[in-house]
Protein backbone atom coordinates (compact mmCIF):
# COMPACT_ATOMS: atom_id res chain seq x y z
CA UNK A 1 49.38 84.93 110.67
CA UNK A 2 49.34 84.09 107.02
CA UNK A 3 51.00 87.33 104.69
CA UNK A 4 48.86 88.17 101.82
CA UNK A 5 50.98 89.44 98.56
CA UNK A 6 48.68 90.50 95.83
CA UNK A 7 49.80 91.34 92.76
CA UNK A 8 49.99 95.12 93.05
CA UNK A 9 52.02 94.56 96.45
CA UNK A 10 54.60 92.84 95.06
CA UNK A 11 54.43 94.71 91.84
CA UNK A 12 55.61 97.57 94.42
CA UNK A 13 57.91 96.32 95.80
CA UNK A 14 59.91 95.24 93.05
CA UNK A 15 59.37 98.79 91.67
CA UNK A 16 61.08 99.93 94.91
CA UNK A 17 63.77 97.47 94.70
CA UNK A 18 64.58 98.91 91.34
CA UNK A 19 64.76 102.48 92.06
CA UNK A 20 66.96 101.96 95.04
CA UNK A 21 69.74 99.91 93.44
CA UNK A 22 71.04 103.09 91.87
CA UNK A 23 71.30 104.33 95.71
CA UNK A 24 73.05 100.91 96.59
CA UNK A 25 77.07 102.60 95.86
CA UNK A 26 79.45 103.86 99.00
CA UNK A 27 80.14 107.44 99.45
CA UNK A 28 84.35 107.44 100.22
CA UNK A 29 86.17 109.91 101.49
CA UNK A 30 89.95 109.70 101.73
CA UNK A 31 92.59 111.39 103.33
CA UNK A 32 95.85 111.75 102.82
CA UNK A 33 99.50 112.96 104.31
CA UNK A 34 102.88 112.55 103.35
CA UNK A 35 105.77 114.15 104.89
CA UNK A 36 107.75 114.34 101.53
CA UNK A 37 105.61 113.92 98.14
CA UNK A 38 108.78 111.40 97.24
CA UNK A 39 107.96 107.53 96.97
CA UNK A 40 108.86 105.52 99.66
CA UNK A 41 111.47 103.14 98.37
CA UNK A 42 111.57 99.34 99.36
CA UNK A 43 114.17 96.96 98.05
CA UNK A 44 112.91 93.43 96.95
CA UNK A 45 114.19 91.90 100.17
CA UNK A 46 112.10 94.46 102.38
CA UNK A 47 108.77 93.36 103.78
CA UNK A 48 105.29 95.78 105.07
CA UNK A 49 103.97 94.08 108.10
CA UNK A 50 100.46 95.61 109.05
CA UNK A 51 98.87 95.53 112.32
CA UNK A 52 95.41 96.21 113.44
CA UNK A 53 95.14 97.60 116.78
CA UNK A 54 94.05 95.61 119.54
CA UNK A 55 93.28 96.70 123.03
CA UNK A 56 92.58 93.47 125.00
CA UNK A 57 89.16 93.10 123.41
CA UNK A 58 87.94 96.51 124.34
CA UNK A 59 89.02 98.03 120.69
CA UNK A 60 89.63 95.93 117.52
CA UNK A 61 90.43 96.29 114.11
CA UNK A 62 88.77 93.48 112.35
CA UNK A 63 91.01 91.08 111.09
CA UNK A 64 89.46 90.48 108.12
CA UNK A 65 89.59 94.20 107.30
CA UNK A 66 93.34 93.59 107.68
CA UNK A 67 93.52 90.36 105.27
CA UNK A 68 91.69 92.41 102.87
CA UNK A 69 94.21 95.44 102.47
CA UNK A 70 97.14 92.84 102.73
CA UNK A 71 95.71 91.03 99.87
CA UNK A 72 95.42 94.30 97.90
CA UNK A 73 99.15 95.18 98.57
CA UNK A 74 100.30 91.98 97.60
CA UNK A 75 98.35 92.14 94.54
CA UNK A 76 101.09 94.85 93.85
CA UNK A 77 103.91 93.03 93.79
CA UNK A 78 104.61 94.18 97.57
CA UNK A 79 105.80 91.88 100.44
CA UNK A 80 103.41 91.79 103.44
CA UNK A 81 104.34 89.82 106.19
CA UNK A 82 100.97 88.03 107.86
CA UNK A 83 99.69 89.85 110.78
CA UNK A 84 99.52 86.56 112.79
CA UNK A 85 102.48 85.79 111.47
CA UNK A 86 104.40 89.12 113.17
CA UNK A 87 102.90 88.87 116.21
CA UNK A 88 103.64 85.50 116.82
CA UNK A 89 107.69 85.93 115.90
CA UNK A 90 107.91 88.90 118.18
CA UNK A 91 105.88 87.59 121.03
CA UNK A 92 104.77 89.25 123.46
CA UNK A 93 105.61 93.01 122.62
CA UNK A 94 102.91 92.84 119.78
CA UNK A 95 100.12 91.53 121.81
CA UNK A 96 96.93 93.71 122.77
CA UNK A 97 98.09 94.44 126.30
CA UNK A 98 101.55 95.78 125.15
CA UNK A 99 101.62 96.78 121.47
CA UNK A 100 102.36 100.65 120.77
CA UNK A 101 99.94 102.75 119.43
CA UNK A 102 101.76 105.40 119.06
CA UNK A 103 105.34 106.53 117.62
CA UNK A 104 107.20 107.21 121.00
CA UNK A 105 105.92 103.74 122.47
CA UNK A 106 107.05 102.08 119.06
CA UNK A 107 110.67 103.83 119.34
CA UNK A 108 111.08 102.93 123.58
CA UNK A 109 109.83 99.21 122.28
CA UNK A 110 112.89 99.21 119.15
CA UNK A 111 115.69 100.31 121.64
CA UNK A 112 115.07 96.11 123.41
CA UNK A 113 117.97 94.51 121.24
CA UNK A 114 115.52 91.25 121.21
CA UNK A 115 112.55 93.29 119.38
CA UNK A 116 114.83 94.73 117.42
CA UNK A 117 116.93 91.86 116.37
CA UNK A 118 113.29 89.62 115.38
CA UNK A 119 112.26 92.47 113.21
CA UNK A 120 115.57 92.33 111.23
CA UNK A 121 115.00 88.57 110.80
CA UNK A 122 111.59 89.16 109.79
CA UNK A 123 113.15 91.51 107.16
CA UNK A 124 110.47 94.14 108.09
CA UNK A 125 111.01 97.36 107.02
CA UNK A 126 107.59 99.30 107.45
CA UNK A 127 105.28 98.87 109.99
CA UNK A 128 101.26 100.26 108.86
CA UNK A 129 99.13 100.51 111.98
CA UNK A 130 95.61 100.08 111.10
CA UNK A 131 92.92 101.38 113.42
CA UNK A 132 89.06 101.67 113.11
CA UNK A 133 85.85 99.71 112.24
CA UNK A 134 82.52 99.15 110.82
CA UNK A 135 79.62 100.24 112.09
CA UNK A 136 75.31 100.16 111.86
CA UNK A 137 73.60 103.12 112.20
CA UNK A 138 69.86 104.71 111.48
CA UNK A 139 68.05 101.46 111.41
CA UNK A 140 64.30 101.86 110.24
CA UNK A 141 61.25 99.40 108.78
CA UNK A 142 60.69 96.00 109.29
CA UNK A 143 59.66 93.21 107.39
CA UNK A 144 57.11 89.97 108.16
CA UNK A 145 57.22 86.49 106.90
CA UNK A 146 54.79 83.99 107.09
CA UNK A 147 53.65 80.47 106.23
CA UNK A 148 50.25 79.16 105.29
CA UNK A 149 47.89 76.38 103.81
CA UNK A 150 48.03 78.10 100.20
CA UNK A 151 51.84 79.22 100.46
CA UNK A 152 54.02 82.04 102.29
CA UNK A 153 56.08 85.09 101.57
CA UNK A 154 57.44 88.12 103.00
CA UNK A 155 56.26 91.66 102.83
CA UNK A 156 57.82 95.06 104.17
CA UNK A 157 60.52 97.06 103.78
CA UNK A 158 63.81 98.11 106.04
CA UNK A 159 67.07 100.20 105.51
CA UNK A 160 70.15 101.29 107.64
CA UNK A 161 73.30 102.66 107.18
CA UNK A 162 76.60 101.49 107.60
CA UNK A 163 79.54 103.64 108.25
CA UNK A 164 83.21 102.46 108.03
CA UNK A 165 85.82 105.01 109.28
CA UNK A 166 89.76 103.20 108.77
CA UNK A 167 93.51 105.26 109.68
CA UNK A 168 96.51 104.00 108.32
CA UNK A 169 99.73 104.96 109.30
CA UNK A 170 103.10 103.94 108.12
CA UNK A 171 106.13 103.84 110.09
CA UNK A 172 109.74 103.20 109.28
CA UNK A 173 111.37 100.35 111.46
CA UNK A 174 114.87 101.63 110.70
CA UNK A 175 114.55 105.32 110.79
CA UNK A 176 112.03 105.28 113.41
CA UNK A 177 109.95 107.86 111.47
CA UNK A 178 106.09 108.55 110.50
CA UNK A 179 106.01 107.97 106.49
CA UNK A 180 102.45 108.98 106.02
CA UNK A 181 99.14 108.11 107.09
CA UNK A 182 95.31 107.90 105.69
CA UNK A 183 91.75 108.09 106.70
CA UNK A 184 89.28 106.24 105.03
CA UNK A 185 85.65 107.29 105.47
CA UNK A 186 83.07 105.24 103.31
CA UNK A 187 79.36 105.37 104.04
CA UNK A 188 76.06 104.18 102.61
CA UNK A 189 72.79 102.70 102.70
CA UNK A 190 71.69 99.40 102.13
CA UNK A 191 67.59 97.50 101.92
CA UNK A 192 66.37 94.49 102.48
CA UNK A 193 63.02 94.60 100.30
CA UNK A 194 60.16 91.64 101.33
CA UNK A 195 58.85 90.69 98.21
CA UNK A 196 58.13 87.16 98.56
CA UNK A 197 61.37 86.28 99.05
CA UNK A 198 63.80 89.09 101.49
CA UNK A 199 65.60 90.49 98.40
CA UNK A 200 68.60 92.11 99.90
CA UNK A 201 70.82 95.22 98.51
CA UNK A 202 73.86 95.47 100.35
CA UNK A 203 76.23 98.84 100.00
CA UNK A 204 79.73 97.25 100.09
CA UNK A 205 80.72 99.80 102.61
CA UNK A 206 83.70 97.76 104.29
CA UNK A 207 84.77 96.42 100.70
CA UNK A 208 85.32 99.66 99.21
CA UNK A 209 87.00 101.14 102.36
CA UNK A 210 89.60 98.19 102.23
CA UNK A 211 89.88 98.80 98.16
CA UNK A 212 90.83 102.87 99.02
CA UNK A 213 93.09 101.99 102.13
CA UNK A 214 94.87 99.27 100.12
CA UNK A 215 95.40 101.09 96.62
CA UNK A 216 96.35 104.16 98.74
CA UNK A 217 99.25 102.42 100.81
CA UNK A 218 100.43 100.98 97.54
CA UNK A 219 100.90 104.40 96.12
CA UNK A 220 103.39 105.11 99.03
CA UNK A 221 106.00 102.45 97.78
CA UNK A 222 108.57 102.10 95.00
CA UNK A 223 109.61 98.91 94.19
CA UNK A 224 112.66 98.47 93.58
């Protein structure tokens, strides 16, 4: 079936494309507690490790949702020690099956001299557990392409939403204490508009949940 675009169709469509990019921005919501409204101070030899949480393949925090807010930490002069990276030195108590999710599993798991004795070598001072994901929801319209004899195109319309809901929480390795913790909820709606070619507008919902989570966790620290 061969997809005829006159000029007033695509005229249309480009008309829509335009007066939906202003609707193509992220809604964010954040969240915040602190215990104490002081700074968390970390010395120059102190590291951040962050972990996503991982529940043998039944619950996952994307790792590239992690790489992004580690990159935006470090862009702060911060130490972050790779996820991979922690998990590997202090193998297997980090792994899906056994790591804690929760501040009483974290302290039984500190009180192993071995655990305990990696994370010191590791320099690790703060532990932020990362937990949530990305998600599509609402989806409506479609769009057709076809190729013909005198040429092809696309023609139609579709939209969803995409809603990413992030926590963050920070705990001290040494004190064995909860230092604060975030929710980041960012939502919006993004098109993919057939006008001979799919033109798509994409909300950056993900992107500017990882920008919030990582510019809030930086406010935490002090460097020192």
């Amino acid at each position: 079936m061969m997809v005829e675009l006159s000029h007033n169709s695509i005229l249309a469509l480009v008309l829509v494309a335009l007066s939906v990019l202003s609707g193509c921005a992220a809604t964010t919501t954040i969240d915040k507690y602190r215990p104490s409204t002081e700074l968390i101070a970390l010395n120059s030899n102190e590291k951040i490790a962050l972990l996503g949480r991982r529940d043998a393949g039944h619950h996952e925090t994307d790792r590239e949702f992690i790489n992004c807010v580690a990159s935006k930490i470090k862009a702060a002069n911060i130490e972050v020690l790779d996820e991979q990276t922690f998990i590997n030195a202090i193998y297997p108590w980090f792994e899906p099956r056994t790591a804690p999710r929760g501040l009483p599993r974290l302290k039984r798991l500190l009180q192993q001299p071995l655990v305990k004795a990696e994370i010191n070598q590791q320099a690790v001072r703060y532990l932020v557990w990362l937990d949530g994901s990305t998600e599509t929801q609402d989806q409506s319209g479609s769009i057709s392409c076809a190729i013909g004899p005198g040429g092809g195109g696309c023609l139609g319309f579709a939209q969803w939403n995409k809603l990413s809901v992030y926590e963050g929480i920070v705990w001290d390795l040494h004190l064995l204490e909860e230092k604060g913790r975030l929710r980041i909820d960012s939502e919006g709606t993004s098109y993919l508009i057939g006008a001979v070619a799919p033109i798509p507008l994409l909300t950056p919902v993900k992107s500017d949940a990882c920008n919030s989570m990582g510019t809030q966790l930086t406010s935490f620290f002090s460097t020192q």
